[in-house]
Structure formats: C-alpha cells, structure tokens
PDB file of N, CA and C in Angstrom:
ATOM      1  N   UNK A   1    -165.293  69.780  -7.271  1.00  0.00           N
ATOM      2  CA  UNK A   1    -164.432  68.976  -8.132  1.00  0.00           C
ATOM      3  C   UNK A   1    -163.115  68.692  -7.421  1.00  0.00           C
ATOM      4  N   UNK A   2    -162.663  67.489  -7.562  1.00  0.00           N
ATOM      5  CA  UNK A   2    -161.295  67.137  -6.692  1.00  0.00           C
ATOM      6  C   UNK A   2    -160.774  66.297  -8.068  1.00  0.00           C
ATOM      7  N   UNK A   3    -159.452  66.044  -7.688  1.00  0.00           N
ATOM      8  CA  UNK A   3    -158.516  65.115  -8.811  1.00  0.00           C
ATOM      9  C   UNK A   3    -158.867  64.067  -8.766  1.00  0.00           C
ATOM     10  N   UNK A   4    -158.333  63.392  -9.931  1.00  0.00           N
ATOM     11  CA  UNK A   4    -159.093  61.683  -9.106  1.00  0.00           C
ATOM     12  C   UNK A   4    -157.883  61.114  -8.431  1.00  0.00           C
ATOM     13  N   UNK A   5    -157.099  61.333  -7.925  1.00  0.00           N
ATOM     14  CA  UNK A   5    -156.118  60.941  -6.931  1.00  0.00           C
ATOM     15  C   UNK A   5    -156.807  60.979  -5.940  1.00  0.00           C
ATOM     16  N   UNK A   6    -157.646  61.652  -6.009  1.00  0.00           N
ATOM     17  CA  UNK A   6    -158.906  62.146  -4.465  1.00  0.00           C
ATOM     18  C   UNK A   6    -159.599  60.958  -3.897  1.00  0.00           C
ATOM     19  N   UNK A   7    -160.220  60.377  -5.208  1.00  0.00           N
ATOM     20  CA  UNK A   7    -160.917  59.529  -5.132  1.00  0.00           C
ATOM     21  C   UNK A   7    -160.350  58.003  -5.210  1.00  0.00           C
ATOM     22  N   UNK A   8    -159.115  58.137  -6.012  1.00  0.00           N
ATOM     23  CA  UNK A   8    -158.681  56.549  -6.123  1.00  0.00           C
ATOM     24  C   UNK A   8    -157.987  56.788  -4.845  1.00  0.00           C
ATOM     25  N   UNK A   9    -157.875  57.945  -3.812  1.00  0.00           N
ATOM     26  CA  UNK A   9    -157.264  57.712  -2.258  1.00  0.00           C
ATOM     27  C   UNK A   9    -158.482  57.451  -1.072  1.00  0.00           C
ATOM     28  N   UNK A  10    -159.693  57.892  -1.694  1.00  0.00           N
ATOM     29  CA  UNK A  10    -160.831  57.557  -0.895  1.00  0.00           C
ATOM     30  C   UNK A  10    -161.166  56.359  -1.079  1.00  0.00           C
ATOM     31  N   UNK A  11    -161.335  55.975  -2.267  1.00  0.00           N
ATOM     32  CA  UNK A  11    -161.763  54.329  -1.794  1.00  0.00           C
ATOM     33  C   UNK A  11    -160.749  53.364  -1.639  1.00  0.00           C
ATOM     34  N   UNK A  12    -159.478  53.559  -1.752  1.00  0.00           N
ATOM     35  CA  UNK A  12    -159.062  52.544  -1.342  1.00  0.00           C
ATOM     36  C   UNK A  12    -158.048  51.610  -2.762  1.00  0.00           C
ATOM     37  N   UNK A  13    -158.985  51.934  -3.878  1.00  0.00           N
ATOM     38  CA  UNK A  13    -158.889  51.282  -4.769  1.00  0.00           C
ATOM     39  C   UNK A  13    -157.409  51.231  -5.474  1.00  0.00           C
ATOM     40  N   UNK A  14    -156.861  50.493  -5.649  1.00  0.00           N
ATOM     41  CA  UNK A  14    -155.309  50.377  -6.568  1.00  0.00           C
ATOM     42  C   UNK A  14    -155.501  50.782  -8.033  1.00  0.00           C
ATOM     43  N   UNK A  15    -154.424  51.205  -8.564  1.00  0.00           N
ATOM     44  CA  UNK A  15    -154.157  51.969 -10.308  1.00  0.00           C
ATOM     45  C   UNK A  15    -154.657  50.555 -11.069  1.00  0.00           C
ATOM     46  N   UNK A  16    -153.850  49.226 -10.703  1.00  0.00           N
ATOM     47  CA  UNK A  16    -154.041  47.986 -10.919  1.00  0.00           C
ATOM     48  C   UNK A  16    -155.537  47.658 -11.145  1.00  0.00           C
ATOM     49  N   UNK A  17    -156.193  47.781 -10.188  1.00  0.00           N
ATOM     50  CA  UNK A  17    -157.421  47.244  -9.730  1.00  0.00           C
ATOM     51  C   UNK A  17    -158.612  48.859 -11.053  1.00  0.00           C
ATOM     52  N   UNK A  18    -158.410  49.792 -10.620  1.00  0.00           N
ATOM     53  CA  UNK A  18    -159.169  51.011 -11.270  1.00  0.00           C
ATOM     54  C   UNK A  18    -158.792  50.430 -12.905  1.00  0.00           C
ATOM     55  N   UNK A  19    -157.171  49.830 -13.336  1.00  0.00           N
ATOM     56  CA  UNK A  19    -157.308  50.011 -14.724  1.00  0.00           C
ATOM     57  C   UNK A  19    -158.401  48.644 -15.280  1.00  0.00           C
ATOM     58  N   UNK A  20    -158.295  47.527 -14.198  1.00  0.00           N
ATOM     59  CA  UNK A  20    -159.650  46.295 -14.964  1.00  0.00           C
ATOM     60  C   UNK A  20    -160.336  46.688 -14.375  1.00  0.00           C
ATOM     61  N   UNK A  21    -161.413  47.552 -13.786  1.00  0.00           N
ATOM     62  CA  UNK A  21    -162.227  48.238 -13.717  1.00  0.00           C
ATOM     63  C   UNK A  21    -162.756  49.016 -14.992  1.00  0.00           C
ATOM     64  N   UNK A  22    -161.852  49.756 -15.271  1.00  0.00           N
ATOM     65  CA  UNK A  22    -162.111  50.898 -16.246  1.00  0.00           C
ATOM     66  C   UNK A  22    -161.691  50.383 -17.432  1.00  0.00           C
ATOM     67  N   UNK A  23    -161.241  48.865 -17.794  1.00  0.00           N
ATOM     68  CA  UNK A  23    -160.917  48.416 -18.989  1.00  0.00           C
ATOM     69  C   UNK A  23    -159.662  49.186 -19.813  1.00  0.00           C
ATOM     70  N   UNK A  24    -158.717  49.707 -18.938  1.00  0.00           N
ATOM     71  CA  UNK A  24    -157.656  50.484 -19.180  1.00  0.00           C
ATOM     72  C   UNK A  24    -156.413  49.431 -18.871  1.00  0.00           C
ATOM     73  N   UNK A  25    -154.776  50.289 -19.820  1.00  0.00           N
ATOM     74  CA  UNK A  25    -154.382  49.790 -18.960  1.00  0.00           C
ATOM     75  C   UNK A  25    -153.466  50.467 -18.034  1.00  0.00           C
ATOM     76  N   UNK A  26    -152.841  49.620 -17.333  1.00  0.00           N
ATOM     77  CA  UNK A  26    -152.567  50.108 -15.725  1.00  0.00           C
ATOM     78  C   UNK A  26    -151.730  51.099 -16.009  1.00  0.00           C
ATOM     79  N   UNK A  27    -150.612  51.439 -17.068  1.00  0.00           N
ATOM     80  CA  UNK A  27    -149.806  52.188 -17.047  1.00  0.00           C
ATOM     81  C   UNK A  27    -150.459  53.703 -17.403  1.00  0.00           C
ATOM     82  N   UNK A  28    -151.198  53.553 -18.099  1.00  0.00           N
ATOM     83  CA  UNK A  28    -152.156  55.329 -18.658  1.00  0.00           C
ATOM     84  C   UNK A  28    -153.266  55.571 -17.327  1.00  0.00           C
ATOM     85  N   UNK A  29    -153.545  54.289 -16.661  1.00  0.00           N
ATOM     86  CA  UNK A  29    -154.380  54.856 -15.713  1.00  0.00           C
ATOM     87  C   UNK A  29    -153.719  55.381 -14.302  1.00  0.00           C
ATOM     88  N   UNK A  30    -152.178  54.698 -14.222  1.00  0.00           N
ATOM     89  CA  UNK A  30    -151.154  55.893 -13.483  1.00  0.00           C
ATOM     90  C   UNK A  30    -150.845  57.014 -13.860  1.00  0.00           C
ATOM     91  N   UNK A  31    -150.222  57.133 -14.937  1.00  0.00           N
ATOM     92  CA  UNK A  31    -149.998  58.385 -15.802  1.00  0.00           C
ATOM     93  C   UNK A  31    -151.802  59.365 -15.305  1.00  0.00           C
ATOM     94  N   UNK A  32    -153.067  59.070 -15.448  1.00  0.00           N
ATOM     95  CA  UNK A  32    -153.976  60.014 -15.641  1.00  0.00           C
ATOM     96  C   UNK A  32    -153.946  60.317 -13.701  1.00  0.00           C
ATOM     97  N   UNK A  33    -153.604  59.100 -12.942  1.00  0.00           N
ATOM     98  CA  UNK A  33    -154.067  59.445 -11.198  1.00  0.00           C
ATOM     99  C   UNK A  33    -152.661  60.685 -10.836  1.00  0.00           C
ATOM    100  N   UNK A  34    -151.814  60.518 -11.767  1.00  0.00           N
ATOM    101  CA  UNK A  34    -150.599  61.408 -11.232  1.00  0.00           C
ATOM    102  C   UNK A  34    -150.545  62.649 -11.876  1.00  0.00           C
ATOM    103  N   UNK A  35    -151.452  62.920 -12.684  1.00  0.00           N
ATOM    104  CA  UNK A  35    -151.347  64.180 -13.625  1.00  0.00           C
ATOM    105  C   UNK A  35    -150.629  64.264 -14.830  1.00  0.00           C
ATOM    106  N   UNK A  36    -150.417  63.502 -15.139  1.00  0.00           N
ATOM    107  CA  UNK A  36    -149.141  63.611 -16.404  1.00  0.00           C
ATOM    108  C   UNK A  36    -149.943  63.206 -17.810  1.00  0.00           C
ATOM    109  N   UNK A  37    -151.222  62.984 -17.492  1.00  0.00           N
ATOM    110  CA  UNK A  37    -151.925  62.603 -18.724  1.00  0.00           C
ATOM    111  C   UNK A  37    -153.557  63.084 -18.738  1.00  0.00           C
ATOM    112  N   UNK A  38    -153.720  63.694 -19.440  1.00  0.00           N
ATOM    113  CA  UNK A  38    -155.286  64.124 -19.733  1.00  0.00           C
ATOM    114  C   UNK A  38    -156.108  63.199 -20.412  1.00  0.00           C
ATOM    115  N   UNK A  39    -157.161  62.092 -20.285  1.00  0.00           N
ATOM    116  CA  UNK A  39    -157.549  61.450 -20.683  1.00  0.00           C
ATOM    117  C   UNK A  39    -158.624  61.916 -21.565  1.00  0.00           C
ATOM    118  N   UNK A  40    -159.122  61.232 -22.611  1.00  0.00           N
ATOM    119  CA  UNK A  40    -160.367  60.976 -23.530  1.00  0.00           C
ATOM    120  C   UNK A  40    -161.573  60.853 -22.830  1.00  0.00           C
ATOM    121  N   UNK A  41    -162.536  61.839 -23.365  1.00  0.00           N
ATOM    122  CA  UNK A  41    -164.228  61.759 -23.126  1.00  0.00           C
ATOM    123  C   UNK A  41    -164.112  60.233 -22.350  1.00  0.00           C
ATOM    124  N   UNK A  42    -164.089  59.466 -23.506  1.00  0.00           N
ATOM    125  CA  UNK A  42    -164.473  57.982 -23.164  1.00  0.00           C
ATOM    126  C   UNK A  42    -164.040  57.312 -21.778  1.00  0.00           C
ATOM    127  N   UNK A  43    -162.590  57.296 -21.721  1.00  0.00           N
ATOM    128  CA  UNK A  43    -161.302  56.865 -20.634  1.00  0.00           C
ATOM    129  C   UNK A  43    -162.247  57.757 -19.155  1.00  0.00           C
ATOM    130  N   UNK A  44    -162.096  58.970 -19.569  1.00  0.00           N
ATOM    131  CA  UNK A  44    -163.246  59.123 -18.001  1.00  0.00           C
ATOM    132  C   UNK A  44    -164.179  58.481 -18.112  1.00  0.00           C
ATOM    133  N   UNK A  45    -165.278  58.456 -18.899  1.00  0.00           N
ATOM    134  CA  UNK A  45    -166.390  57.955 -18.093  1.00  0.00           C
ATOM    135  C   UNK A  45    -166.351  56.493 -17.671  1.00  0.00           C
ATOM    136  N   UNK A  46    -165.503  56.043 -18.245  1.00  0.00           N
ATOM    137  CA  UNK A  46    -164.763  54.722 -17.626  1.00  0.00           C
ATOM    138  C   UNK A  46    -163.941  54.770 -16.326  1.00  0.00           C
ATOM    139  N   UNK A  47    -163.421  56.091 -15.578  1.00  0.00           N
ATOM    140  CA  UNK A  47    -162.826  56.281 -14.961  1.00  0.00           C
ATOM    141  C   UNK A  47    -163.913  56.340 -13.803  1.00  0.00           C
ATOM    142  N   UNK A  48    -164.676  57.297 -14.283  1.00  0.00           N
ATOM    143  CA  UNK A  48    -165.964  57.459 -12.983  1.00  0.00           C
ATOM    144  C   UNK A  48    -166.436  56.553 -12.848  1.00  0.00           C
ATOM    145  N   UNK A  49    -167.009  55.849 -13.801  1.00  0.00           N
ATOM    146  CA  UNK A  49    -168.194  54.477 -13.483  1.00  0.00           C
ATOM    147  C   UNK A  49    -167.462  53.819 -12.472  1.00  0.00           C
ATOM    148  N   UNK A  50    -165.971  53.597 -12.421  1.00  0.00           N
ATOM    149  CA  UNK A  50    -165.216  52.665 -11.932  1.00  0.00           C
ATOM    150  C   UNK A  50    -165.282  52.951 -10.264  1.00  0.00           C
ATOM    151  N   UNK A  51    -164.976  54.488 -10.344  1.00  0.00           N
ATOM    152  CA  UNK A  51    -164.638  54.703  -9.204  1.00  0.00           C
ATOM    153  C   UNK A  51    -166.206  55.009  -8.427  1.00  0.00           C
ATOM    154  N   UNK A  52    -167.184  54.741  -9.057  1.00  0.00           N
ATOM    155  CA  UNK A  52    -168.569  55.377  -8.174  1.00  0.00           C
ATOM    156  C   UNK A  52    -169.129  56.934  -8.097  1.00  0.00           C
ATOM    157  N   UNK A  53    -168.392  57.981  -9.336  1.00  0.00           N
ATOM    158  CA  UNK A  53    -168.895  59.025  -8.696  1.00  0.00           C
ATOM    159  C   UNK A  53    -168.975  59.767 -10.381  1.00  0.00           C
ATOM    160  N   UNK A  54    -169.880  60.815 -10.219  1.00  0.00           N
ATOM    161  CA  UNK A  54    -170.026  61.558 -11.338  1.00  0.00           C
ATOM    162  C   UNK A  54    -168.599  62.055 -11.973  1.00  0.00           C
ATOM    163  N   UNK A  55    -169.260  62.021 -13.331  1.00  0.00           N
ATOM    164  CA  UNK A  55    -168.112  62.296 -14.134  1.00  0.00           C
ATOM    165  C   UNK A  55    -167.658  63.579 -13.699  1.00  0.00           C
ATOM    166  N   UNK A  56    -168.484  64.790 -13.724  1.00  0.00           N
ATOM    167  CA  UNK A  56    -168.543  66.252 -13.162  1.00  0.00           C
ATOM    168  C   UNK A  56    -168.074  66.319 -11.800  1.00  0.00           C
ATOM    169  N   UNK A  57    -167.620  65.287 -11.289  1.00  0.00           N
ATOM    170  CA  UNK A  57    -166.992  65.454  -9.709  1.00  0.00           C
ATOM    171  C   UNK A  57    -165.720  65.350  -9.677  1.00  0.00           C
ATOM    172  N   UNK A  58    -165.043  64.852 -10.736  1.00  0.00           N
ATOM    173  CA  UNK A  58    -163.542  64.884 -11.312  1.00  0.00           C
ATOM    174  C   UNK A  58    -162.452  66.044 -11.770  1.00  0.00           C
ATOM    175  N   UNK A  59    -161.427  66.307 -10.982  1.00  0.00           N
ATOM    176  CA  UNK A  59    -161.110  67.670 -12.221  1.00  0.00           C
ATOM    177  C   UNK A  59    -159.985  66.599 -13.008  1.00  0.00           C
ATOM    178  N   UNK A  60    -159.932  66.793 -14.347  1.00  0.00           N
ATOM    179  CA  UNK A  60    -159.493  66.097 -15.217  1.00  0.00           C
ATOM    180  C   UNK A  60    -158.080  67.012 -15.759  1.00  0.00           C
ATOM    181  N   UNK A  61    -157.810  68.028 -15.214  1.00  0.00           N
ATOM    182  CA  UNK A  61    -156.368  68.924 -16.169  1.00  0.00           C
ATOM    183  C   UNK A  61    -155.234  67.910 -15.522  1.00  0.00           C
ATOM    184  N   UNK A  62    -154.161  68.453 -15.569  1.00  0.00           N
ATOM    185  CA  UNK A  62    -153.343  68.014 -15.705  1.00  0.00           C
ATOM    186  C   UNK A  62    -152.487  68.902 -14.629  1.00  0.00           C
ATOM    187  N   UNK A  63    -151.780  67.754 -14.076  1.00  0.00           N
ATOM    188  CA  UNK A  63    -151.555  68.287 -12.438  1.00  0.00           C
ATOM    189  C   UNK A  63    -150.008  68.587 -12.304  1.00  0.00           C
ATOM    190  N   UNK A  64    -149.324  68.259 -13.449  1.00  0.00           N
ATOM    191  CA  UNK A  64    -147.831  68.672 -13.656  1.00  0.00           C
ATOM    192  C   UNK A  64    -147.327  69.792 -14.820  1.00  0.00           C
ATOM    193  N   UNK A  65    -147.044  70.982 -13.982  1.00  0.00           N
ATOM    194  CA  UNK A  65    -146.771  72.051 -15.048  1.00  0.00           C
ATOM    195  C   UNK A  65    -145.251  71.622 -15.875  1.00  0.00           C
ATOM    196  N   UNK A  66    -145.987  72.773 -16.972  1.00  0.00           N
ATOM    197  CA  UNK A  66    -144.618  71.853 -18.122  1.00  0.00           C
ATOM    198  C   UNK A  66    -143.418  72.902 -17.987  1.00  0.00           C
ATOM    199  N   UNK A  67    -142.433  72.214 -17.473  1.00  0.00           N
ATOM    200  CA  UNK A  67    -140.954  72.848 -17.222  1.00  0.00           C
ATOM    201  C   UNK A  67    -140.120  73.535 -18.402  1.00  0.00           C
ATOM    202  N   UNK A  68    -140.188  72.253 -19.887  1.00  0.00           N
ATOM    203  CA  UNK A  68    -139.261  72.224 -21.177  1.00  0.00           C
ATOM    204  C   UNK A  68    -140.383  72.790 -21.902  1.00  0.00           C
ATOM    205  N   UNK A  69    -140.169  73.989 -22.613  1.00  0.00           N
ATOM    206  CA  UNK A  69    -140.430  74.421 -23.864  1.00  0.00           C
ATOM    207  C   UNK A  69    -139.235  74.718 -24.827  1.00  0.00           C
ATOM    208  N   UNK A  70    -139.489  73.798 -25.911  1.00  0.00           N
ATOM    209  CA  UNK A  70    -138.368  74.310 -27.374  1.00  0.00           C
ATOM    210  C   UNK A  70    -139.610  75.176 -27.997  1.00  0.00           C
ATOM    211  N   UNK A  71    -138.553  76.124 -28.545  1.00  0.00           N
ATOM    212  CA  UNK A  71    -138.963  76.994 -29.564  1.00  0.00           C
ATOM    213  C   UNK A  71    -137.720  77.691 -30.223  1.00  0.00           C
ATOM    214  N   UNK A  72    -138.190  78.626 -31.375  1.00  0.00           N
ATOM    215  CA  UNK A  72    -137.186  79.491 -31.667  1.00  0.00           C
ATOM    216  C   UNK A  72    -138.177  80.974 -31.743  1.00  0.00           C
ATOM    217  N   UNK A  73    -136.513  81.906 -32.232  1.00  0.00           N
ATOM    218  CA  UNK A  73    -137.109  83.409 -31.478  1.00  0.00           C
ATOM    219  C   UNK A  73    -136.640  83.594 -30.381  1.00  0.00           C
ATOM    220  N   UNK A  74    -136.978  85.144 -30.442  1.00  0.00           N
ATOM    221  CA  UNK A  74    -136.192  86.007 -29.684  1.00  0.00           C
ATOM    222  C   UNK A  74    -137.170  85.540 -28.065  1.00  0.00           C
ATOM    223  N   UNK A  75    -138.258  84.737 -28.112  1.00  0.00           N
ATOM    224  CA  UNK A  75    -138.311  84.802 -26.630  1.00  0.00           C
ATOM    225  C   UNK A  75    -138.038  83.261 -25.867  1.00  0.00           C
ATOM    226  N   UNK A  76    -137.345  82.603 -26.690  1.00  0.00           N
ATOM    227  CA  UNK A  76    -136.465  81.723 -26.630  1.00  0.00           C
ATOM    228  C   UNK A  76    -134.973  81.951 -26.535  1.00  0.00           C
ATOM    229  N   UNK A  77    -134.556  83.106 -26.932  1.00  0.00           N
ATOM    230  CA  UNK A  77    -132.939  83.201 -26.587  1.00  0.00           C
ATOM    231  C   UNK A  77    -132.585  82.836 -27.918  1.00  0.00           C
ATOM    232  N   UNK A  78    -133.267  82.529 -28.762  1.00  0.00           N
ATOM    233  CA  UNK A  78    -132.654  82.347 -30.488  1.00  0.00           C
ATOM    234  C   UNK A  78    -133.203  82.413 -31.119  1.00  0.00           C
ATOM    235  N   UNK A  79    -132.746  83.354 -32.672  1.00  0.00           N
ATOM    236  CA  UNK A  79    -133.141  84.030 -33.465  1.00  0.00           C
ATOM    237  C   UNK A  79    -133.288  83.039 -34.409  1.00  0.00           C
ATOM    238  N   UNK A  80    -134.364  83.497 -35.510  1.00  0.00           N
ATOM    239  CA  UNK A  80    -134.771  82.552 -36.417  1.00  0.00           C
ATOM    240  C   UNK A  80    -134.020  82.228 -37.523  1.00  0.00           C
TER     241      UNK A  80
END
C-alpha cells in the first residue's frame, strides 16, 4: 500500500486532470493527494479507477497529524 501521492507522482497525472477523471472536484481531490482529507467509499473507487490501480493498493489515512486540540479539563490545562 502507498499514498496516492505515490501514484498521482507515478503516472504523471495532474490533481486537475485526476479530479475529471474521477468526476471530483479539483479542490477535495488536492486536499485527499496531500493528506488533509479522508475520502468516501465512493470518491476512492473513483480515485483508483482513475488512476489504474486497485482500490487495496491505496493507503487512504490521512497524512497530516492534528496539531490543535480544544477541549476542557484538567488534561487541557482547564477545569470544567
């Protein structure tokens, strides 16, 4: 399993070009090649068909850890 940054860098293919491919549009199908977005069952298999390769050859998480957590409580630094 590789990211699909893997693959939209192997073939060649543009975010532009993958989102009328995949009937997406271009801005969520950057957001999913950069990690910042976990896509829908559906949105992949639109993603794979596009790009030529099994859906199961994709890793689909999410490639930017999350920095900002709000909360309250003591393991936040403030009490309820």
């Amino acid at each position: 399993m590789k990211p699909i940054a893997h693959y939209v860098e192997k073939t060649g293919i543009t975010v532009d070009e993958l989102g009328r491919a995949a009937q997406l549009d271009a801005k969520l199908v950057k957001a999913i090649v950069d990690g910042h977005y976990t896509p829908s069952p559906s949105q992949r298999q639109r993603l794979a068909a596009a790009l030529g390769v099994s859906l199961d050859d994709i890793s689909w998480d999410h490639a930017v850890p999350v920095e900002h957590m709000r909360g309250n409580g003591p393991q936040f630094g403030r009490s309820t």
